[in-house]
N, C-alpha and C. Protein backbone atom coordinates (compact mmCIF):
# COMPACT_ATOMS: atom_id res chain seq x y z
N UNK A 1 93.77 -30.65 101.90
CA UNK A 1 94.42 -29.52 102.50
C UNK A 1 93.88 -28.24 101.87
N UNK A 2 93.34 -27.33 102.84
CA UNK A 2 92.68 -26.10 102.48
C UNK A 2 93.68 -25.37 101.50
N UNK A 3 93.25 -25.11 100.14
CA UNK A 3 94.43 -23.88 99.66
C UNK A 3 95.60 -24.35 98.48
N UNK A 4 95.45 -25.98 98.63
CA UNK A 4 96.27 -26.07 98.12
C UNK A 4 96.25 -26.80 96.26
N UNK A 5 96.86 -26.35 95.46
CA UNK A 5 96.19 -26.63 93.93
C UNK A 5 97.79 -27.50 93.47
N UNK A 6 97.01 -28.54 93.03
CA UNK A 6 98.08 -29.45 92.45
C UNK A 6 97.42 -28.99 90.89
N UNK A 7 98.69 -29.13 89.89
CA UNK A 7 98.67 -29.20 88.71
C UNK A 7 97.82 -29.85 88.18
N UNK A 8 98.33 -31.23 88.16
CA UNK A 8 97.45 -32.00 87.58
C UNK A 8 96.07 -32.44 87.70
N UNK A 9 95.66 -31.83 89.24
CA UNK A 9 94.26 -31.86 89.21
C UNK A 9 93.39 -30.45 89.23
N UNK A 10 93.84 -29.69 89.02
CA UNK A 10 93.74 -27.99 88.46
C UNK A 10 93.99 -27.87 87.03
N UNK A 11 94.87 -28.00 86.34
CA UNK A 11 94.85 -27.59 85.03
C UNK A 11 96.11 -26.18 85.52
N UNK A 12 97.12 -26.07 84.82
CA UNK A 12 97.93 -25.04 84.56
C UNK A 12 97.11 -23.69 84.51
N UNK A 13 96.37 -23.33 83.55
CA UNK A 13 95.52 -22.44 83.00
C UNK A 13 94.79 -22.06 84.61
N UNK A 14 93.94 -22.99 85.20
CA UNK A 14 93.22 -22.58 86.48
C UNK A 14 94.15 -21.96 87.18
N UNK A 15 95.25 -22.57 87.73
CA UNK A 15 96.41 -21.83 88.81
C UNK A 15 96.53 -20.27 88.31
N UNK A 16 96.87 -20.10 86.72
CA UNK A 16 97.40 -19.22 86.39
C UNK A 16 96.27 -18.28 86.84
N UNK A 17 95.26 -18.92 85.92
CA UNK A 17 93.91 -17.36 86.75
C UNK A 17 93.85 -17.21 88.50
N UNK A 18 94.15 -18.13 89.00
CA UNK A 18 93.32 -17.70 90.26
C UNK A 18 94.56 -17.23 90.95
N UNK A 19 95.92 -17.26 90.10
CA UNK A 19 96.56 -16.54 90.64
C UNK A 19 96.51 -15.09 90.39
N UNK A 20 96.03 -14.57 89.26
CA UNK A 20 95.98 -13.48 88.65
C UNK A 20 94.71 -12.80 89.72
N UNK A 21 93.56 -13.57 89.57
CA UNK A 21 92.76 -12.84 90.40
C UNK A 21 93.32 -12.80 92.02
N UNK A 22 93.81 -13.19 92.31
CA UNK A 22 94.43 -13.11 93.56
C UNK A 22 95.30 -11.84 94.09
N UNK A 23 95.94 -11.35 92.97
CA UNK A 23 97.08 -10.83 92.97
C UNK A 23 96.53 -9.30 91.88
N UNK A 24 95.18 -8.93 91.54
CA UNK A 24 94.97 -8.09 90.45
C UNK A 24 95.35 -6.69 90.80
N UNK A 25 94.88 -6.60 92.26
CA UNK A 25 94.52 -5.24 93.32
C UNK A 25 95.99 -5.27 93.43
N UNK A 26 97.07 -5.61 93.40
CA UNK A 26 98.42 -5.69 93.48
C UNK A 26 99.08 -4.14 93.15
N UNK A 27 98.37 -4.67 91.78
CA UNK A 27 99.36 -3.15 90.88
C UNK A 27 99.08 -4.18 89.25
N UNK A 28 100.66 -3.96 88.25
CA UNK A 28 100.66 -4.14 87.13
C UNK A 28 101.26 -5.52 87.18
N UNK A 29 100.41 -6.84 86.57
CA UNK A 29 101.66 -7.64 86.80
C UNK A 29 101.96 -8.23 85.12
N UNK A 30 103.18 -8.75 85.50
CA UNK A 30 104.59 -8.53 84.61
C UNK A 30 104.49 -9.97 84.48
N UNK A 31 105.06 -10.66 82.83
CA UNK A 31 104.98 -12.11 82.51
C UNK A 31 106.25 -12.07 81.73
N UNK A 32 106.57 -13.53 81.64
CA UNK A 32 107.95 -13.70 80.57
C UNK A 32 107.50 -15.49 80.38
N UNK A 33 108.19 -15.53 79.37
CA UNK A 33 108.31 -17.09 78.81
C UNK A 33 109.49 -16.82 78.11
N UNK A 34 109.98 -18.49 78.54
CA UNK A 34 111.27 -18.91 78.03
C UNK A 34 111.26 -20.32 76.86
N UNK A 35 111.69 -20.32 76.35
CA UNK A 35 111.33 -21.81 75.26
C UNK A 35 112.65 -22.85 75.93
N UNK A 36 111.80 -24.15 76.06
CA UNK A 36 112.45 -25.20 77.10
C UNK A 36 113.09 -26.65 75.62
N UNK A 37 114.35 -27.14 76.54
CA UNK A 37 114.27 -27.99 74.81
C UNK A 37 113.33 -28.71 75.30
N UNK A 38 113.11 -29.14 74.28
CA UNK A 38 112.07 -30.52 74.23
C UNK A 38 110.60 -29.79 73.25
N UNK A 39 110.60 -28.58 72.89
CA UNK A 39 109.09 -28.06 72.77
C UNK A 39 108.82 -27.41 73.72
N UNK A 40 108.92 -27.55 74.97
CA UNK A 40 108.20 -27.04 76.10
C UNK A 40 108.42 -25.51 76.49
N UNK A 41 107.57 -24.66 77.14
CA UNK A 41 107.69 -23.27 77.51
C UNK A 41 107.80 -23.15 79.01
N UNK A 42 108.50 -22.34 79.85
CA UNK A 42 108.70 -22.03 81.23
C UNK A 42 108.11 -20.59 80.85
N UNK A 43 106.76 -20.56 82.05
CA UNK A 43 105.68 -19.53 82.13
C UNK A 43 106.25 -18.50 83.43
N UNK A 44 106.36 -17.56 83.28
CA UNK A 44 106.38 -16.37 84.98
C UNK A 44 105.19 -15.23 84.66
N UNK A 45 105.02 -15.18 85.68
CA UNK A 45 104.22 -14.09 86.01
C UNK A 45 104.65 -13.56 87.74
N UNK A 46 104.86 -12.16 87.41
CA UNK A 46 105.62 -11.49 88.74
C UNK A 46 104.47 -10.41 88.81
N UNK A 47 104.20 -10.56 90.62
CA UNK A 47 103.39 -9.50 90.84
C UNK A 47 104.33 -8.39 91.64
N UNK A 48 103.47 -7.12 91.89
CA UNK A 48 104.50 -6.29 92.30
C UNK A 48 104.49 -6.36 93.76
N UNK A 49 103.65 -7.61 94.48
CA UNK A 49 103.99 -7.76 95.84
C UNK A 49 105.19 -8.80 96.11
N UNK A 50 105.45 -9.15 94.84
CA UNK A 50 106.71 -10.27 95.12
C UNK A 50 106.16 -11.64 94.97
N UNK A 51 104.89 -12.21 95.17
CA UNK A 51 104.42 -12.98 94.74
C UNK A 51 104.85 -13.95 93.64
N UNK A 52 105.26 -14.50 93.07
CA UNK A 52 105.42 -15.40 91.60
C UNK A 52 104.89 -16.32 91.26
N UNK A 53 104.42 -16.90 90.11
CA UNK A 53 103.76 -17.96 89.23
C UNK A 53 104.97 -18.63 88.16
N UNK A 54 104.69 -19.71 88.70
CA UNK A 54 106.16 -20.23 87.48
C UNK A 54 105.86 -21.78 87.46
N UNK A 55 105.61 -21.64 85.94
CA UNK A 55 105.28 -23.37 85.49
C UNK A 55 106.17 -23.71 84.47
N UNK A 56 106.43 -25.17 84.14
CA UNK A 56 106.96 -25.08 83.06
C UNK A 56 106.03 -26.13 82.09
N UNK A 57 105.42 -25.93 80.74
CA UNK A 57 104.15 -26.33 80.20
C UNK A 57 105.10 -27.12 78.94
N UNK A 58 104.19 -28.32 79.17
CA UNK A 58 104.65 -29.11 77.94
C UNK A 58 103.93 -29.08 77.01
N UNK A 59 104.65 -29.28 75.26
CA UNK A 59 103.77 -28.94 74.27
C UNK A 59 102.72 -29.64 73.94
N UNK A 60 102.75 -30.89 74.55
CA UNK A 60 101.42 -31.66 75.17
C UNK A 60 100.09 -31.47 76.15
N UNK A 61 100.64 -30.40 77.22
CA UNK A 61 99.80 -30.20 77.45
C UNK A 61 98.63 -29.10 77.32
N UNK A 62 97.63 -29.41 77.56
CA UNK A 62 96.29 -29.36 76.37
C UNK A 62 95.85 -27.72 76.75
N UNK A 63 96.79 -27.12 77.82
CA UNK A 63 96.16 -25.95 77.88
C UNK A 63 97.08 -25.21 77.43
N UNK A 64 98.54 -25.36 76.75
CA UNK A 64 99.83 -25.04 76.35
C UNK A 64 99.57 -23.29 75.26
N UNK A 65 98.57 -23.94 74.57
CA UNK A 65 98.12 -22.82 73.92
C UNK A 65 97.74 -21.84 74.19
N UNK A 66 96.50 -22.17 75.03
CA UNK A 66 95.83 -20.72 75.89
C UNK A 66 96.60 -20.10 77.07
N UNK A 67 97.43 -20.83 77.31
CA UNK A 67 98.65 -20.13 78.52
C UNK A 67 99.16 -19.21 77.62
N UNK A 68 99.75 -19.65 76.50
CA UNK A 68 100.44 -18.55 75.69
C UNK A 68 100.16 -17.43 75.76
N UNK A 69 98.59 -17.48 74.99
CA UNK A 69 98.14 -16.43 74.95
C UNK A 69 97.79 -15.35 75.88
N UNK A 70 97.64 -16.47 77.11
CA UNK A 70 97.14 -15.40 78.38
C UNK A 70 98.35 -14.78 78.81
N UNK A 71 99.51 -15.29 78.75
CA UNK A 71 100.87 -14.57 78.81
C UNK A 71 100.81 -13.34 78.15
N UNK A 72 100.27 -13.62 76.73
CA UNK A 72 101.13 -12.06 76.31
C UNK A 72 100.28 -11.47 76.76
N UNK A 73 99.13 -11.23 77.56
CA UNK A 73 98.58 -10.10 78.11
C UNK A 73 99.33 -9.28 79.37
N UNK A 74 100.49 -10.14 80.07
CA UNK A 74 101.37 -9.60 80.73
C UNK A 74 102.76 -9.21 80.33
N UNK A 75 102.77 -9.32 79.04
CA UNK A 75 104.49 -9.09 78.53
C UNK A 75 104.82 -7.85 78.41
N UNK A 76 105.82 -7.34 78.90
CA UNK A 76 105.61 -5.52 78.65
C UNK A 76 106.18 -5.93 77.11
């Protein structure tokens, strides 16, 4: 199916960019993380067309780290 990105065969990290590039010409976009029990983090990223990105990343998975980081480049 044209368009469409499953997780697990994308990688978290991929979605997150190609949502970002998708959405750059937007305006400013805006991120938050929440800490999940278990270890795990719930990722957002809000664009200012209304758009949203929302994962929730386990501390297992292997891109858990570099999501972080690419988050705080959107945290006001």
């Amino acid at each position: 199916m044209p368009g469409l990105l499953l997780s697990g065969a994308v990688g978290i990290y991929a979605e997150l960019r190609g949502f970002v590039l998708a959405h750059r010409e937007c305006g400013v976009l805006r991120g938050a993380s929440k800490a999940l029990d278990g270890g795990g983090v719930r990722l957002a990223v809000i664009c200012p067309c209304g758009a949203r990105f929302a994962r929730s990343v386990s501390p297992r998975d292997p891109d858990a780290e570099r999501l972080q980081e690419a988050l705080a480049a959107f945290q006001a």
